[in-house]
C-alpha atoms as a PDB file:
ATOM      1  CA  UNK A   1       0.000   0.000   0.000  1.00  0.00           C
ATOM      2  CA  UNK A   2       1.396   3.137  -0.963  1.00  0.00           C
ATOM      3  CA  UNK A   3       1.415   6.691   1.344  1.00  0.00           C
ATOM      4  CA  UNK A   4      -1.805   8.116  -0.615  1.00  0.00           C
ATOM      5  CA  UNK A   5      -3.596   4.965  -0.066  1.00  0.00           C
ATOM      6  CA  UNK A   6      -2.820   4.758   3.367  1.00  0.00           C
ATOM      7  CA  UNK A   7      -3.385   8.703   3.857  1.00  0.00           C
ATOM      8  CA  UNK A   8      -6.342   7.594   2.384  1.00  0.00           C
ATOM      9  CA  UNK A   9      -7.265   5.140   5.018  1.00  0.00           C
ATOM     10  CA  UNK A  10      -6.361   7.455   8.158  1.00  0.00           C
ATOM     11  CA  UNK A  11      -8.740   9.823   6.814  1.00  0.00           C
ATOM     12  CA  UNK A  12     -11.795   7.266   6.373  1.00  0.00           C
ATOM     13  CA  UNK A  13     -10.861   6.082   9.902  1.00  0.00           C
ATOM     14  CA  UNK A  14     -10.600   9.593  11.017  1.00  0.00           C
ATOM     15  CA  UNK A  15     -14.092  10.392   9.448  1.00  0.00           C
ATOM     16  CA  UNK A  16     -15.556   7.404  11.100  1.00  0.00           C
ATOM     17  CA  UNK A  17     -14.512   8.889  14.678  1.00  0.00           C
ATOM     18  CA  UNK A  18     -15.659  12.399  13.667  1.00  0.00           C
ATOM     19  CA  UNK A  19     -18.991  10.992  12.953  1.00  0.00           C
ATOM     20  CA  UNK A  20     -18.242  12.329   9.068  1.00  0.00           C
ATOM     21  CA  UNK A  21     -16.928  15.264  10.233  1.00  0.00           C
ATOM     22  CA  UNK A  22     -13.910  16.671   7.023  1.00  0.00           C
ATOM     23  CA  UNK A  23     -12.480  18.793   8.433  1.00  0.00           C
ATOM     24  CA  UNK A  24     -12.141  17.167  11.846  1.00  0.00           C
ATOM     25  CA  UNK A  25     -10.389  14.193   9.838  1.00  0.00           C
ATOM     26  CA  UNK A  26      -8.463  15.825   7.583  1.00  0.00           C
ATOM     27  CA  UNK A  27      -6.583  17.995  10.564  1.00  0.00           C
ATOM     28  CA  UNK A  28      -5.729  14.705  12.607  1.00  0.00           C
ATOM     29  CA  UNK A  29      -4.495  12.696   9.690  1.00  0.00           C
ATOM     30  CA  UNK A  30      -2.422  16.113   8.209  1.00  0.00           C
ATOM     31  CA  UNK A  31      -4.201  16.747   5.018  1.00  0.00           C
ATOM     32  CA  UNK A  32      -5.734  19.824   3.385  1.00  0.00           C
ATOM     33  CA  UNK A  33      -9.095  19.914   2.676  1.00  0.00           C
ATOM     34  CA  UNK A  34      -8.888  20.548  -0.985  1.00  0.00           C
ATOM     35  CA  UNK A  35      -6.598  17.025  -0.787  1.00  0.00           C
ATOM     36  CA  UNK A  36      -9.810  15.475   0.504  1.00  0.00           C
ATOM     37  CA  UNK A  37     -12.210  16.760  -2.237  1.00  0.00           C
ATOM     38  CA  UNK A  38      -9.714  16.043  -5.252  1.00  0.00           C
ATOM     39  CA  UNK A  39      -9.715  12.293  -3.879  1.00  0.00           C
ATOM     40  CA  UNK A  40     -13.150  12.690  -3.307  1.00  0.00           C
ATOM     41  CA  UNK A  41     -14.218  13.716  -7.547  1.00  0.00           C
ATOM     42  CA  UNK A  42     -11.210  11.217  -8.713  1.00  0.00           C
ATOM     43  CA  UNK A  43     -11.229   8.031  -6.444  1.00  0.00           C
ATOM     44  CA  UNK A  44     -14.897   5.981  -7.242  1.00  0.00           C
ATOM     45  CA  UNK A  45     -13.395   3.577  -4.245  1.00  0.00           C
ATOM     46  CA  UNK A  46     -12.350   6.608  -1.975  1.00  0.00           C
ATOM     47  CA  UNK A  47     -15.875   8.441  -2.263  1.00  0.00           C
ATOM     48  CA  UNK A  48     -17.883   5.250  -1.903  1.00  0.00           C
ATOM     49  CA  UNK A  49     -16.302   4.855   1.607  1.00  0.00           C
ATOM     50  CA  UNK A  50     -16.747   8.364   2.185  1.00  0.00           C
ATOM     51  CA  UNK A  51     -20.669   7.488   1.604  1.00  0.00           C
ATOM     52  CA  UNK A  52     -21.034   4.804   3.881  1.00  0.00           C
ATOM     53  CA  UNK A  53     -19.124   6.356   6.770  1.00  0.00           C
ATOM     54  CA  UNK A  54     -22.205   9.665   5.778  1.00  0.00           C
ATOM     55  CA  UNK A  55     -24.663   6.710   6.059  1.00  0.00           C
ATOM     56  CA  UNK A  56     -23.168   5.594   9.423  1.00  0.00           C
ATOM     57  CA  UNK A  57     -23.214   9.634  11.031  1.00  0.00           C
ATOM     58  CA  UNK A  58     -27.082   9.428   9.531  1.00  0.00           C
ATOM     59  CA  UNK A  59     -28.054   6.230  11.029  1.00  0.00           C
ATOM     60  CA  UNK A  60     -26.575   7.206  14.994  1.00  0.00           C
ATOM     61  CA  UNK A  61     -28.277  10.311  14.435  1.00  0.00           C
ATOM     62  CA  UNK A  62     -31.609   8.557  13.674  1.00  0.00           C
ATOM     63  CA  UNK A  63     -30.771   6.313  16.822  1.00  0.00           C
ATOM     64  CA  UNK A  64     -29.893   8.990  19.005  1.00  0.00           C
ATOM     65  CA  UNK A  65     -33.639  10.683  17.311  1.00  0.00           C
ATOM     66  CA  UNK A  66     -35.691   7.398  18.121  1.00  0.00           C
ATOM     67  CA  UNK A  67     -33.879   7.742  22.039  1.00  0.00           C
ATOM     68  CA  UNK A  68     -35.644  11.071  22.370  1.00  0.00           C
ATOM     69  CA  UNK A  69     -39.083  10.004  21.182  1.00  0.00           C
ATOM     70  CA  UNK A  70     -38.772   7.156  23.412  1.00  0.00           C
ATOM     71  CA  UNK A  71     -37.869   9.543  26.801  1.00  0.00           C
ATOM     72  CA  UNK A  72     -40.994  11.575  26.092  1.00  0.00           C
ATOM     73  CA  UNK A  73     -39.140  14.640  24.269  1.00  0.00           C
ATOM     74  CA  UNK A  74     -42.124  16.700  22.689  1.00  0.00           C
ATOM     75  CA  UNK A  75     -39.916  18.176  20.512  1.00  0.00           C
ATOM     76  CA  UNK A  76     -37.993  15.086  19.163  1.00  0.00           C
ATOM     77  CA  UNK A  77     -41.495  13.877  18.460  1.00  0.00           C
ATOM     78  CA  UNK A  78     -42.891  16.282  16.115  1.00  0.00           C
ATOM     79  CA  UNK A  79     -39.672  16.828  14.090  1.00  0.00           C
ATOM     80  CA  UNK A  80     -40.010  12.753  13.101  1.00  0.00           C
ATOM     81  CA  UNK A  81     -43.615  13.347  12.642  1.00  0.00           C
ATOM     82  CA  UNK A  82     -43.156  16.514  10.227  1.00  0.00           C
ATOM     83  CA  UNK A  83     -40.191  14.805   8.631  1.00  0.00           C
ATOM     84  CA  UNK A  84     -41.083  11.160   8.679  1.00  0.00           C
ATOM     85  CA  UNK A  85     -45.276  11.627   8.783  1.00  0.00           C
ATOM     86  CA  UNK A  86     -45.944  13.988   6.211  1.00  0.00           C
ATOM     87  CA  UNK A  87     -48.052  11.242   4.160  1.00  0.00           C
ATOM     88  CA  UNK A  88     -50.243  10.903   7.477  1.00  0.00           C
ATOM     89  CA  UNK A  89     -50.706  14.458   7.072  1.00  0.00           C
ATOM     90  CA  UNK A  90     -48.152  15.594   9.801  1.00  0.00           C
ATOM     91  CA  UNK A  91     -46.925  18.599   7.956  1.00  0.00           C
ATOM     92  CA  UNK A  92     -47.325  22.522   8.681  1.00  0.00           C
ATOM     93  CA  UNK A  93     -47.616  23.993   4.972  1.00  0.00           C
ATOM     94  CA  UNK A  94     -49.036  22.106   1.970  1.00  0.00           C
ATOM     95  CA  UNK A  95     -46.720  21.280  -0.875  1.00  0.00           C
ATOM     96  CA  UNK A  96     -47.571  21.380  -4.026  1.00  0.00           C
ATOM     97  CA  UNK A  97     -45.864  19.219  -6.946  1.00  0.00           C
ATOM     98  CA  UNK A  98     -47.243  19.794 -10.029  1.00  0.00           C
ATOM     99  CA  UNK A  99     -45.641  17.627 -13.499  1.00  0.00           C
ATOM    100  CA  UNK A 100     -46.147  20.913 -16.585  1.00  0.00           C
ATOM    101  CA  UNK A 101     -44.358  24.152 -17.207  1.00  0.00           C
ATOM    102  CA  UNK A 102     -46.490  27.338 -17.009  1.00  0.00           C
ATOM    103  CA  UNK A 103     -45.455  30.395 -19.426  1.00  0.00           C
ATOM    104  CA  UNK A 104     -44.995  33.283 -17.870  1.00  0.00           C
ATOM    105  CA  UNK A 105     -45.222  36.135 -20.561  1.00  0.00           C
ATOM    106  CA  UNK A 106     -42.767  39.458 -19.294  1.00  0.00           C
ATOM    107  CA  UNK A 107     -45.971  41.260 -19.569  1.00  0.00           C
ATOM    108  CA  UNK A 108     -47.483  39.556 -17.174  1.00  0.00           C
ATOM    109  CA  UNK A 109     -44.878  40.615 -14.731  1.00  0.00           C
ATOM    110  CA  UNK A 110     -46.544  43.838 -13.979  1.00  0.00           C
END
């Protein structure tokens, strides 16, 4: 393994500790953060593991979420309602998709 790929390692362990944290990582394995982001955009490998560790920080933040709901925090409850509930109709504005283009003519502006 050469030193990139193993500068490369330190900083996915590093980013595992830091809960995904870059620039956390990239200061206690030595690297710049532009270092990180050029691996990032040209190693398919490198940014893959970068994704699962983002998946990982997600999923203990959902855990430490769930915690709250289940010690009674008001608060923790309605933000998984209004994020997770919305087609139960747990949400505070109405959203509106629609599929077509509308033409807005400059006159109209006025």
């Amino acid at each position: 393994m050469n030193k990139t790929e193993q500068h490369k390692k330190a900083v996915i362990d590093a980013l595992e500790k830091s809960l995904g944290v870059v620039t956390t990582a990239c200061k206690s394995v030595g690297i710049g953060r532009t270092q990180f982001y050029s691996w990032l955009k040209e190693d398919e490998e490198f940014s893959k593991q970068v994704k699962d560790v983002e998946n990982i920080a997600l999923d203990f933040a959902e855990s430490q979420l769930h915690k709250q709901i289940q010690d009674s925090s008001t608060a923790a409850t309605i933000f998984y309602l209004k994020t997770k509930g919305k087609k139960r109709g747990y949400i505070e504005r109405q959203e509106i998709e629609h599929q077509g283009g509308i033409t807005i003519e400059p006159k109209d502006w006025v």
